[in-house]
PDB file of N, CA and C in Angstrom:
ATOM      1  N   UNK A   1     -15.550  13.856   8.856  1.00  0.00           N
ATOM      2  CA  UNK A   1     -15.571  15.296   9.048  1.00  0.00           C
ATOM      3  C   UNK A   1     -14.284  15.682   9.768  1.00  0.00           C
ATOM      4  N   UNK A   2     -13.459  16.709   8.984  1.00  0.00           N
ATOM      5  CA  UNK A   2     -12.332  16.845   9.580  1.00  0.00           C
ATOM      6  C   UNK A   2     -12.685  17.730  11.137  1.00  0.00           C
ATOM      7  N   UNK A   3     -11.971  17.569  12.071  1.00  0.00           N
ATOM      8  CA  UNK A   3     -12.270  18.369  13.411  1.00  0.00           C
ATOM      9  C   UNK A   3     -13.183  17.713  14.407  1.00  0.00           C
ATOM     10  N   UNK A   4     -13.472  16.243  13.746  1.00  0.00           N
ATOM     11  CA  UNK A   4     -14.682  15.840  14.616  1.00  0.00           C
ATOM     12  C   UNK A   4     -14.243  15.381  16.434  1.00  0.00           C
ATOM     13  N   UNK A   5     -13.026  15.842  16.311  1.00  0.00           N
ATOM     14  CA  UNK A   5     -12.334  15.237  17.798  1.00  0.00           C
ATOM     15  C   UNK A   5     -12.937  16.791  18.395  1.00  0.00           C
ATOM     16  N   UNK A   6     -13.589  17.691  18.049  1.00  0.00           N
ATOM     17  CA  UNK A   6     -13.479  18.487  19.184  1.00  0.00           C
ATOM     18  C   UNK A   6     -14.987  19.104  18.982  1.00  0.00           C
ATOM     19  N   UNK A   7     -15.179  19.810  19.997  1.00  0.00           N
ATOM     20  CA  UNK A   7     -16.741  20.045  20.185  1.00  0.00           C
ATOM     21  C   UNK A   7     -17.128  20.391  18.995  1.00  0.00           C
ATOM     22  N   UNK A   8     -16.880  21.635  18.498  1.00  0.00           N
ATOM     23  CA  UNK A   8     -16.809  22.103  16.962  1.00  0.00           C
ATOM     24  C   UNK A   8     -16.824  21.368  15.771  1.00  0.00           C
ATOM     25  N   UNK A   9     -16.646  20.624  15.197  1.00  0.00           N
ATOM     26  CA  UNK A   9     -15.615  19.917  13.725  1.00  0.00           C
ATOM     27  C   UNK A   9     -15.831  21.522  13.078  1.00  0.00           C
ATOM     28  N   UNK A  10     -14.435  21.395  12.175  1.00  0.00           N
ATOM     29  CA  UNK A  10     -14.541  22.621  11.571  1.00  0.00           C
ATOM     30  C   UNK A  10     -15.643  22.799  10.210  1.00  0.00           C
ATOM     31  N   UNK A  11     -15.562  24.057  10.225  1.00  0.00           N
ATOM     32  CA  UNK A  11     -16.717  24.257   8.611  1.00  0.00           C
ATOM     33  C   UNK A  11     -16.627  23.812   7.903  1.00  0.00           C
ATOM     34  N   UNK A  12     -15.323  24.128   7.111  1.00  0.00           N
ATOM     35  CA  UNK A  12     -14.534  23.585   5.739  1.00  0.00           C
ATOM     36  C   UNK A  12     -13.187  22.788   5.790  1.00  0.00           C
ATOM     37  N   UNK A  13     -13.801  22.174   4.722  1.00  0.00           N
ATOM     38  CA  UNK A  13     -12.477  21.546   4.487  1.00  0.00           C
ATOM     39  C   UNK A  13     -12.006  21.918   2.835  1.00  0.00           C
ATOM     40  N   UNK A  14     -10.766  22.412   3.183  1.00  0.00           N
ATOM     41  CA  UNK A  14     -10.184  22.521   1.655  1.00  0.00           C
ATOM     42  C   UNK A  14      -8.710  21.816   1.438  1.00  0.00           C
ATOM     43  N   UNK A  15      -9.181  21.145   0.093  1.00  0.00           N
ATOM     44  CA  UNK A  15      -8.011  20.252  -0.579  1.00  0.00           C
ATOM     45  C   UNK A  15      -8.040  20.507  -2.096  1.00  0.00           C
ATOM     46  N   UNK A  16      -6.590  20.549  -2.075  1.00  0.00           N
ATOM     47  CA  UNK A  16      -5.923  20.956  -3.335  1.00  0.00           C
ATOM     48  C   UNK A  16      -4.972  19.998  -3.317  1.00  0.00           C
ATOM     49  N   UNK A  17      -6.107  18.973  -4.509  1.00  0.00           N
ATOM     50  CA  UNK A  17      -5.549  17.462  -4.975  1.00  0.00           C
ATOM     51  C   UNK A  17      -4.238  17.750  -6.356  1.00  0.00           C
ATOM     52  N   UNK A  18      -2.921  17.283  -6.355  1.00  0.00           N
ATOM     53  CA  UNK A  18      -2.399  17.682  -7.309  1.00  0.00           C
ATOM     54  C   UNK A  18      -1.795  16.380  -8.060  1.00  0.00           C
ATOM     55  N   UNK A  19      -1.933  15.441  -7.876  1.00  0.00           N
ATOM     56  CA  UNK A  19      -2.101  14.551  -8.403  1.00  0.00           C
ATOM     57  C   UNK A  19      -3.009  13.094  -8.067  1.00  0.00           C
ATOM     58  N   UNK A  20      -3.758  12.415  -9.417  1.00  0.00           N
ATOM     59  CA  UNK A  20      -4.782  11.599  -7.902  1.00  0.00           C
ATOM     60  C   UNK A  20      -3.976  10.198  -8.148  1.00  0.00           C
ATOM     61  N   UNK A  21      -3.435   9.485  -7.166  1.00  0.00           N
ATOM     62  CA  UNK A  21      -3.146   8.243  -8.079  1.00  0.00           C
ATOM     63  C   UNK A  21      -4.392   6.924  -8.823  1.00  0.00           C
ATOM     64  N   UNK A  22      -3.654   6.535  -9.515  1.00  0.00           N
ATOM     65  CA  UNK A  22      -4.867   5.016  -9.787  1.00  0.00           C
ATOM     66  C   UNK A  22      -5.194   4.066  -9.171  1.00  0.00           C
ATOM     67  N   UNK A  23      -4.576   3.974  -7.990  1.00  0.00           N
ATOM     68  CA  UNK A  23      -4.798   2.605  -6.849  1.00  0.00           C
ATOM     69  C   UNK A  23      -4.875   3.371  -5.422  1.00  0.00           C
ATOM     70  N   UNK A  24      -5.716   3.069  -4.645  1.00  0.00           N
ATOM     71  CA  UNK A  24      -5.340   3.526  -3.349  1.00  0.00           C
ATOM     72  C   UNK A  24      -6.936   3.173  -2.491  1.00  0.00           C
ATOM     73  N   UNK A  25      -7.008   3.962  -1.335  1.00  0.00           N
ATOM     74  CA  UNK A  25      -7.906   3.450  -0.544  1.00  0.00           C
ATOM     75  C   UNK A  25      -8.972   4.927  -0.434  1.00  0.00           C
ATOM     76  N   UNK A  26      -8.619   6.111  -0.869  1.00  0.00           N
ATOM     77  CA  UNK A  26      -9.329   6.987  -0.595  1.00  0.00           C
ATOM     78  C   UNK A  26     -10.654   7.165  -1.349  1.00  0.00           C
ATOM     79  N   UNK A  27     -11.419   7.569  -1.118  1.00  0.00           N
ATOM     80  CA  UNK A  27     -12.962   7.933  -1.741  1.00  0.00           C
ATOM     81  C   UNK A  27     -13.637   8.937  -1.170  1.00  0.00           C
ATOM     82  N   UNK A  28     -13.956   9.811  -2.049  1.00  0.00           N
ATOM     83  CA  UNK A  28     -14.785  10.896  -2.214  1.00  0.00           C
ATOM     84  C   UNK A  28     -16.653  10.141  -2.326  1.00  0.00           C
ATOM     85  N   UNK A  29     -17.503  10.756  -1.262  1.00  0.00           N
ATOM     86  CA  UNK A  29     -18.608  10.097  -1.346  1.00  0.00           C
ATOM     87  C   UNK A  29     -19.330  11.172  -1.016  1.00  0.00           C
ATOM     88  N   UNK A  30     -20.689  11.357  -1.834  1.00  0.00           N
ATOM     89  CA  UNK A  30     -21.587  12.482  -1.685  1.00  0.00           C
ATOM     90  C   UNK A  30     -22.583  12.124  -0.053  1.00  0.00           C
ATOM     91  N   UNK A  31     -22.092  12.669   0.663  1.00  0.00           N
ATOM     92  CA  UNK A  31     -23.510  12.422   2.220  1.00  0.00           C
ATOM     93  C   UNK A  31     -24.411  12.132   2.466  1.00  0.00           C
ATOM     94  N   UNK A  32     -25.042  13.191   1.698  1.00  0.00           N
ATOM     95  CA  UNK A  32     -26.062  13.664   1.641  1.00  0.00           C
ATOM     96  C   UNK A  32     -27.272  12.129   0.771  1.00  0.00           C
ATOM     97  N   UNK A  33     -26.667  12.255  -0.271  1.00  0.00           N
ATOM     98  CA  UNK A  33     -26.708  11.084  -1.365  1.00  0.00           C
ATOM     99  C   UNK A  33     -26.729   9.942  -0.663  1.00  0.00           C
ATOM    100  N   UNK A  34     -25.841   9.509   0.075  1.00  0.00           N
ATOM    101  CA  UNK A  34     -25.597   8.160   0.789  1.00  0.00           C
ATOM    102  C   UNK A  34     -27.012   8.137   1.753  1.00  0.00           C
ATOM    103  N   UNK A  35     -27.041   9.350   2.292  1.00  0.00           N
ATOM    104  CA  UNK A  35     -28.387   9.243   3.603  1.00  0.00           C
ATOM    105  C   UNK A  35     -29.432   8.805   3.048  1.00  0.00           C
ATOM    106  N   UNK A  36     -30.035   9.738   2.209  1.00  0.00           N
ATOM    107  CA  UNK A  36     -31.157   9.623   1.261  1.00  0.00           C
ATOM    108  C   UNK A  36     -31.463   8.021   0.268  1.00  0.00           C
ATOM    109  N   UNK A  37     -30.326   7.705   0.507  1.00  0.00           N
ATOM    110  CA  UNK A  37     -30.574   6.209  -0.320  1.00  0.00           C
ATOM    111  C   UNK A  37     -30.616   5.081   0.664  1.00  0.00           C
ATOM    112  N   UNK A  38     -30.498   5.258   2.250  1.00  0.00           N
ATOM    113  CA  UNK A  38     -30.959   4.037   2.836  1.00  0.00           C
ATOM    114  C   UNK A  38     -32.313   3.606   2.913  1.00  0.00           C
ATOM    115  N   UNK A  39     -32.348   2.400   3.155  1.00  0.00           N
ATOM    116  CA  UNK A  39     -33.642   1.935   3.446  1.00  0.00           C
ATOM    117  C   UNK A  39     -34.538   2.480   4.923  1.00  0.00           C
ATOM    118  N   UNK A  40     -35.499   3.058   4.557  1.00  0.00           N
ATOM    119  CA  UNK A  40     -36.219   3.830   6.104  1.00  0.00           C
ATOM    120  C   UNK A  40     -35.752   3.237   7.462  1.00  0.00           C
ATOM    121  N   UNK A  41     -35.935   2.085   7.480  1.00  0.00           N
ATOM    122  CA  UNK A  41     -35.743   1.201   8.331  1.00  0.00           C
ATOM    123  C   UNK A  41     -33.615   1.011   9.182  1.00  0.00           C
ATOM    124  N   UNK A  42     -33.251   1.577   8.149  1.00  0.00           N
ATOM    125  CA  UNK A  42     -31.728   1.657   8.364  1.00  0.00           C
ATOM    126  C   UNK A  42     -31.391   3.109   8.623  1.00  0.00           C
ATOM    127  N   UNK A  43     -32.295   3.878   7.892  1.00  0.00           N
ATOM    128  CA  UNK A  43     -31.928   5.537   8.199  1.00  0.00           C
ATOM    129  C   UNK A  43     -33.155   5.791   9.555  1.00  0.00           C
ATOM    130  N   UNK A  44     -33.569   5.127   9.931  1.00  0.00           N
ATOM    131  CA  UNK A  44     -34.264   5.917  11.417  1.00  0.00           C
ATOM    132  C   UNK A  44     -33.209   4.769  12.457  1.00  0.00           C
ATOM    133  N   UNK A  45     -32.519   3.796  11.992  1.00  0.00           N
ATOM    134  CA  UNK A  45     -31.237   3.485  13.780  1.00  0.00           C
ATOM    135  C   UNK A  45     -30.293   4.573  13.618  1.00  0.00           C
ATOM    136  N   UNK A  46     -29.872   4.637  11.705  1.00  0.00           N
ATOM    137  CA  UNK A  46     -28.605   5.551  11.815  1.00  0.00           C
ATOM    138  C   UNK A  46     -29.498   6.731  12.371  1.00  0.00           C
ATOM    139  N   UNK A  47     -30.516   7.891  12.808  1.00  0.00           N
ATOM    140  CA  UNK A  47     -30.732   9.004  13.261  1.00  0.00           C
ATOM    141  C   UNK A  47     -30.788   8.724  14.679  1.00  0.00           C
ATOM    142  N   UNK A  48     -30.611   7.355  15.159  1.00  0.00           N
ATOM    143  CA  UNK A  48     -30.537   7.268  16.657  1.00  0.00           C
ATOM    144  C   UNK A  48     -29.286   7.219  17.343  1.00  0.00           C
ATOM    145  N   UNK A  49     -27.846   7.326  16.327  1.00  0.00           N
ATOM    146  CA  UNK A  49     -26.747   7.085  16.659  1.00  0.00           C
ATOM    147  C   UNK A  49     -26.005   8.486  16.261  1.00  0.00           C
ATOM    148  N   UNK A  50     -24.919   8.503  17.922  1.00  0.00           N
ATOM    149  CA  UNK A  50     -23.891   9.084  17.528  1.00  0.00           C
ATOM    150  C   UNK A  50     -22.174   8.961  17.995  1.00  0.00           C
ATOM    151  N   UNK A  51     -21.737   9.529  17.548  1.00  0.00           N
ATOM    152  CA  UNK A  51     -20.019   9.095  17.161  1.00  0.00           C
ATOM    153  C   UNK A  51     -19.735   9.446  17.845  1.00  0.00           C
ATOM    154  N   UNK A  52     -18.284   8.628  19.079  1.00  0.00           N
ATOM    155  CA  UNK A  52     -17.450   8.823  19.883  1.00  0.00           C
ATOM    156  C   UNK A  52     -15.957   8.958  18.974  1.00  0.00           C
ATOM    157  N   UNK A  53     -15.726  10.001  19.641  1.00  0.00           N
ATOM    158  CA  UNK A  53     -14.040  10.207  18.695  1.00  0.00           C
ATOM    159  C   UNK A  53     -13.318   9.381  19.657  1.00  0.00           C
ATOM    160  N   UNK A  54     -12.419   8.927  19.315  1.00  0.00           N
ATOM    161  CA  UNK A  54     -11.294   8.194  20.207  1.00  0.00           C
ATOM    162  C   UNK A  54     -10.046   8.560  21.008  1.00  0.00           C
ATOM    163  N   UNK A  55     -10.124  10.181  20.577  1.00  0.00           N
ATOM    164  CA  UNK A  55      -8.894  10.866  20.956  1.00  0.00           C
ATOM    165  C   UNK A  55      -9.140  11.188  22.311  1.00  0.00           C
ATOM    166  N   UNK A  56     -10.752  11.966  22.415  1.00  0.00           N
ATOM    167  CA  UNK A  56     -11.563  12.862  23.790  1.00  0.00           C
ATOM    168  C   UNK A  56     -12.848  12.066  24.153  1.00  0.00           C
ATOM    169  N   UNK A  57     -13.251  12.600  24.839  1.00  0.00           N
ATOM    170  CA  UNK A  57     -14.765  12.019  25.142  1.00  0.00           C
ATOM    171  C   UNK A  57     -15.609  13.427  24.369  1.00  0.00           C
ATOM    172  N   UNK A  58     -15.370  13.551  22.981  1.00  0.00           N
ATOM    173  CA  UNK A  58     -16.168  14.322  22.104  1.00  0.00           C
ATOM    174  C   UNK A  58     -17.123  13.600  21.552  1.00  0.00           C
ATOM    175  N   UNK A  59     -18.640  13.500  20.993  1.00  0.00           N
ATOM    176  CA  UNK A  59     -19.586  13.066  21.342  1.00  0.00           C
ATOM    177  C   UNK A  59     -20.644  13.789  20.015  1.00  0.00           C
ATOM    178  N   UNK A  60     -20.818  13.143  18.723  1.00  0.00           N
ATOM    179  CA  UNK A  60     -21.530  13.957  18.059  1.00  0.00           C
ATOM    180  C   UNK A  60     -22.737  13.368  17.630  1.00  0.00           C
ATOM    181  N   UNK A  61     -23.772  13.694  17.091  1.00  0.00           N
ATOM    182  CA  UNK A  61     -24.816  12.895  15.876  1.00  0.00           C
ATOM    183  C   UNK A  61     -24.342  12.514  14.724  1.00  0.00           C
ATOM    184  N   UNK A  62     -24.684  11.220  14.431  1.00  0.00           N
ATOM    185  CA  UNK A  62     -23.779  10.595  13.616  1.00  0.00           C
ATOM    186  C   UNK A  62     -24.462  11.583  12.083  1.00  0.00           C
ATOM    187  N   UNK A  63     -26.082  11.792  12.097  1.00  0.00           N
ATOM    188  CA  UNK A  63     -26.449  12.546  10.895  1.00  0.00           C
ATOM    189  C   UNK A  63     -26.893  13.374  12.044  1.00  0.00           C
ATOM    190  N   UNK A  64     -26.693  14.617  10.923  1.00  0.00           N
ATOM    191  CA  UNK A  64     -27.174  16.127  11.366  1.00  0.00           C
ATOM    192  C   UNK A  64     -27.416  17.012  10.258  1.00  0.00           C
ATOM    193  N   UNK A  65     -27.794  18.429  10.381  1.00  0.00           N
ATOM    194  CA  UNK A  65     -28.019  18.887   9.758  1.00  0.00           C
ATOM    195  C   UNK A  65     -26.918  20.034   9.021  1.00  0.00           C
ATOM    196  N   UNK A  66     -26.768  20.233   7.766  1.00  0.00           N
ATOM    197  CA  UNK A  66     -25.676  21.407   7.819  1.00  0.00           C
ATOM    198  C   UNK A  66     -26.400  22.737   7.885  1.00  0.00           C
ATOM    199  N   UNK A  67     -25.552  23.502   8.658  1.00  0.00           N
ATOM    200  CA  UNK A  67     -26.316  24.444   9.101  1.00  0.00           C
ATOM    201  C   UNK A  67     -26.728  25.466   8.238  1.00  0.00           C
ATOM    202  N   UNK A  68     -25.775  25.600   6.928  1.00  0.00           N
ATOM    203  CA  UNK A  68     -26.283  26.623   6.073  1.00  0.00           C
ATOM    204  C   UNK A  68     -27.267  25.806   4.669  1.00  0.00           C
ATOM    205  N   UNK A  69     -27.042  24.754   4.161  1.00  0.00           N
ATOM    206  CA  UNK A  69     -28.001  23.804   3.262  1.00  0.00           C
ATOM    207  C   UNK A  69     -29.169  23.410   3.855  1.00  0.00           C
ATOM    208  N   UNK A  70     -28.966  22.777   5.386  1.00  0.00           N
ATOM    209  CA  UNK A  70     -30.145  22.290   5.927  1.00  0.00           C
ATOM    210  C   UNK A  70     -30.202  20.898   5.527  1.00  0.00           C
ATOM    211  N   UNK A  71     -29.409  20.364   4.474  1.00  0.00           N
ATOM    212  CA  UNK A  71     -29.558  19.172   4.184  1.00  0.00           C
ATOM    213  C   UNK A  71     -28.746  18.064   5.229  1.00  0.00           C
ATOM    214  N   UNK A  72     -29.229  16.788   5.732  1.00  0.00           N
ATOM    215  CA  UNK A  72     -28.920  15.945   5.879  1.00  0.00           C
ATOM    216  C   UNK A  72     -27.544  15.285   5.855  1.00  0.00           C
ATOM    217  N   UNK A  73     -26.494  15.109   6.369  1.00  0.00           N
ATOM    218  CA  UNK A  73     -24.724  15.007   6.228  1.00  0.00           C
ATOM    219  C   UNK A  73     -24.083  14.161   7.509  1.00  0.00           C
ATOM    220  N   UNK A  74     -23.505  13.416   7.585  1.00  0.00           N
ATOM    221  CA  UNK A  74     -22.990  12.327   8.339  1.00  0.00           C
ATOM    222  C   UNK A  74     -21.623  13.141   9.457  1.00  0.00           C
ATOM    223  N   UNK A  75     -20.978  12.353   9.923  1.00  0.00           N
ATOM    224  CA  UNK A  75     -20.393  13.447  10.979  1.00  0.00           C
ATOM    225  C   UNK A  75     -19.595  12.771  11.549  1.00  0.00           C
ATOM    226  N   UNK A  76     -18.599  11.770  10.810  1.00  0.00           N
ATOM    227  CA  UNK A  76     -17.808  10.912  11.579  1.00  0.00           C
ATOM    228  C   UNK A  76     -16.236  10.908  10.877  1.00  0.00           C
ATOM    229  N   UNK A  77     -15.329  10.561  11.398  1.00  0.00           N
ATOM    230  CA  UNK A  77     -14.043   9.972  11.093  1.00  0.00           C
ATOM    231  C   UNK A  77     -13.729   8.663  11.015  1.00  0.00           C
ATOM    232  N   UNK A  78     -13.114   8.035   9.723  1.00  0.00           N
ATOM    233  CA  UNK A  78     -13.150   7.004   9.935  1.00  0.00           C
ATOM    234  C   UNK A  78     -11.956   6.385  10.525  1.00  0.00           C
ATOM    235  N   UNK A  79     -10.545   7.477  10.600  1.00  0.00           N
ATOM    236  CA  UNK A  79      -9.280   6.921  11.389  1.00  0.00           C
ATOM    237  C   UNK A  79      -9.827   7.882  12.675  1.00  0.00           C
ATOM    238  N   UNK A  80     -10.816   8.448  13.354  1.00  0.00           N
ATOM    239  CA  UNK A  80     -10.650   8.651  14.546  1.00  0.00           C
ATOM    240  C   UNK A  80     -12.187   8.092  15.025  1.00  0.00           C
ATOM    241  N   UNK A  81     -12.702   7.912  15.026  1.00  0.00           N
ATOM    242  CA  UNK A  81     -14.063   7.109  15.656  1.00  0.00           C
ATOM    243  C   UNK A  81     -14.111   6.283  16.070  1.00  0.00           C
ATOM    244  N   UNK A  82     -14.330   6.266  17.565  1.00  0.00           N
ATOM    245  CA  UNK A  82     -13.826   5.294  18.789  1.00  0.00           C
ATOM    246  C   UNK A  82     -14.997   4.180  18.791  1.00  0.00           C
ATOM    247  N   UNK A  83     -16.139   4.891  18.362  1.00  0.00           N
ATOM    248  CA  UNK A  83     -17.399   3.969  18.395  1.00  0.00           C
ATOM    249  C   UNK A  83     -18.570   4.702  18.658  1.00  0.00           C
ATOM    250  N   UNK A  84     -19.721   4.201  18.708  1.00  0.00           N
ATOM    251  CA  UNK A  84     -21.068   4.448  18.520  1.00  0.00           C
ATOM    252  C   UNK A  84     -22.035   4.701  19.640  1.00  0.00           C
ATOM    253  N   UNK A  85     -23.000   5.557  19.722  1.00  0.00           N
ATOM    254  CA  UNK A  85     -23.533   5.480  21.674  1.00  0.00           C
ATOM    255  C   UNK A  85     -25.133   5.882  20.971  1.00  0.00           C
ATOM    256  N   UNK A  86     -25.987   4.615  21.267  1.00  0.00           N
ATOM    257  CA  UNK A  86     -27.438   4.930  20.899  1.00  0.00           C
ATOM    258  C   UNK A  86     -28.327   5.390  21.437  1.00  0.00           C
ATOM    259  N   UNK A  87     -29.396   6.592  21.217  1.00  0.00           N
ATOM    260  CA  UNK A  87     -29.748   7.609  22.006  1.00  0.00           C
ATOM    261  C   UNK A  87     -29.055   8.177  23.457  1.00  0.00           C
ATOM    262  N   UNK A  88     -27.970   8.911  22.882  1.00  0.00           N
ATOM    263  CA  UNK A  88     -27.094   9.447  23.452  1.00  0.00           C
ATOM    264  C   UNK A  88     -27.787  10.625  24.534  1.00  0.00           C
ATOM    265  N   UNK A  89     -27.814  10.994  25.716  1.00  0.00           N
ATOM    266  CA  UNK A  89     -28.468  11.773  26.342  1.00  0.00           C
ATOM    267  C   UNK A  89     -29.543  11.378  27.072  1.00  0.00           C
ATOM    268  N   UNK A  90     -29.988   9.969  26.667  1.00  0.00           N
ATOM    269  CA  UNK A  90     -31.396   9.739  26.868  1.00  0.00           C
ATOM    270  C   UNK A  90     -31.670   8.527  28.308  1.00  0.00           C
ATOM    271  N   UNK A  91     -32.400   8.273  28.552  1.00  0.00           N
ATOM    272  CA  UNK A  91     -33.057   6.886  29.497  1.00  0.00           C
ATOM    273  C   UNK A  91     -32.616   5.763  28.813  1.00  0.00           C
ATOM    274  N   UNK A  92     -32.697   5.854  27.586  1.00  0.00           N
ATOM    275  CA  UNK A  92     -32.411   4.162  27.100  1.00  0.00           C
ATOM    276  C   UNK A  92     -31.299   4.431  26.418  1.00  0.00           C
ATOM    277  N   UNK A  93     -29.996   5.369  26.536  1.00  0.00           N
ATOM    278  CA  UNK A  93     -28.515   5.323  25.959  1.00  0.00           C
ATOM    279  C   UNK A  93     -27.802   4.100  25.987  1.00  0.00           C
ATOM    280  N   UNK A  94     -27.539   3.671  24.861  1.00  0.00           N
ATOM    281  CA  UNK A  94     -26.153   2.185  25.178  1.00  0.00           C
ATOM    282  C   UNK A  94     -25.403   2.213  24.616  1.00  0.00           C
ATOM    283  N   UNK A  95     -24.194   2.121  24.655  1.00  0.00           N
ATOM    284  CA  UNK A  95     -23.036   1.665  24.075  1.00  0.00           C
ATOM    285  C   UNK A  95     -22.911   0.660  22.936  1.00  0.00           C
ATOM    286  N   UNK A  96     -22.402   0.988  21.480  1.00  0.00           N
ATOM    287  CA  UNK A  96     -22.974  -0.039  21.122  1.00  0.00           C
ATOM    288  C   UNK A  96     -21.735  -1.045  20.761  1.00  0.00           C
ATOM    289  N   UNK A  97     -21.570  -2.141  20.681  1.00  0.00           N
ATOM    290  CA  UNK A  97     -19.959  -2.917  20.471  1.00  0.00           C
ATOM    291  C   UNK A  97     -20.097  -3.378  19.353  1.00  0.00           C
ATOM    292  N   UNK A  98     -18.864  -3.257  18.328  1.00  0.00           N
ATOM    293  CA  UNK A  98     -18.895  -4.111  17.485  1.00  0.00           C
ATOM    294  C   UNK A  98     -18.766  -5.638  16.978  1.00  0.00           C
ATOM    295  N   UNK A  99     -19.652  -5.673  15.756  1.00  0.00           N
ATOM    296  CA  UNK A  99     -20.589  -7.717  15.760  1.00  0.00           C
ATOM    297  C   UNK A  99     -19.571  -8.037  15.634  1.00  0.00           C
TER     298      UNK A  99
END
């Protein structure tokens, strides 16, 4: 999500692709789609986690809701996401490190 370094991430994102090449690292992936296809058991840790940006101590839910669909949508950067904090806010919050 572009903007995720700051309290906000912004609404939209608009791109005006003008050429795509045939090799590269980028991917377009539906969210929503991705959420809905984990296994229960993998989509109730991912609803217990959320994303540290690496730039600030900005702090989001990794899934949330969009506010005008209502549907289900992920909420991270993958060149700025410092790491992961499980039940964030809570008595049992932890840090989580990577395996």
């Amino acid at each position: 999500i572009d903007g995720s370094f700051q309290p906000a991430p912004f609404s939209h994102s608009l791109y005006h692709i003008v050429h795509v090449p045939s090799k590269g690292t980028t991917s377009f992936v539906h969210l929503t789609k991705l959420i809905e296809s984990l296994e229960p058991e993998r989509r109730k840790f991912w609803d217990t986690l959320w994303m540290v940006s690496d730039s600030r101590d900005i702090v989001h839910p990794l899934i949330y809701r969009h506010p005008e669909t209502k549907k289900p949508v992920l909420c991270f950067h993958l060149g700025m996401t410092g790491g992961f904090v499980q039940h964030y806010g809570t008595k049992s919050q932890k840090i989580l490190s990577p395996e």
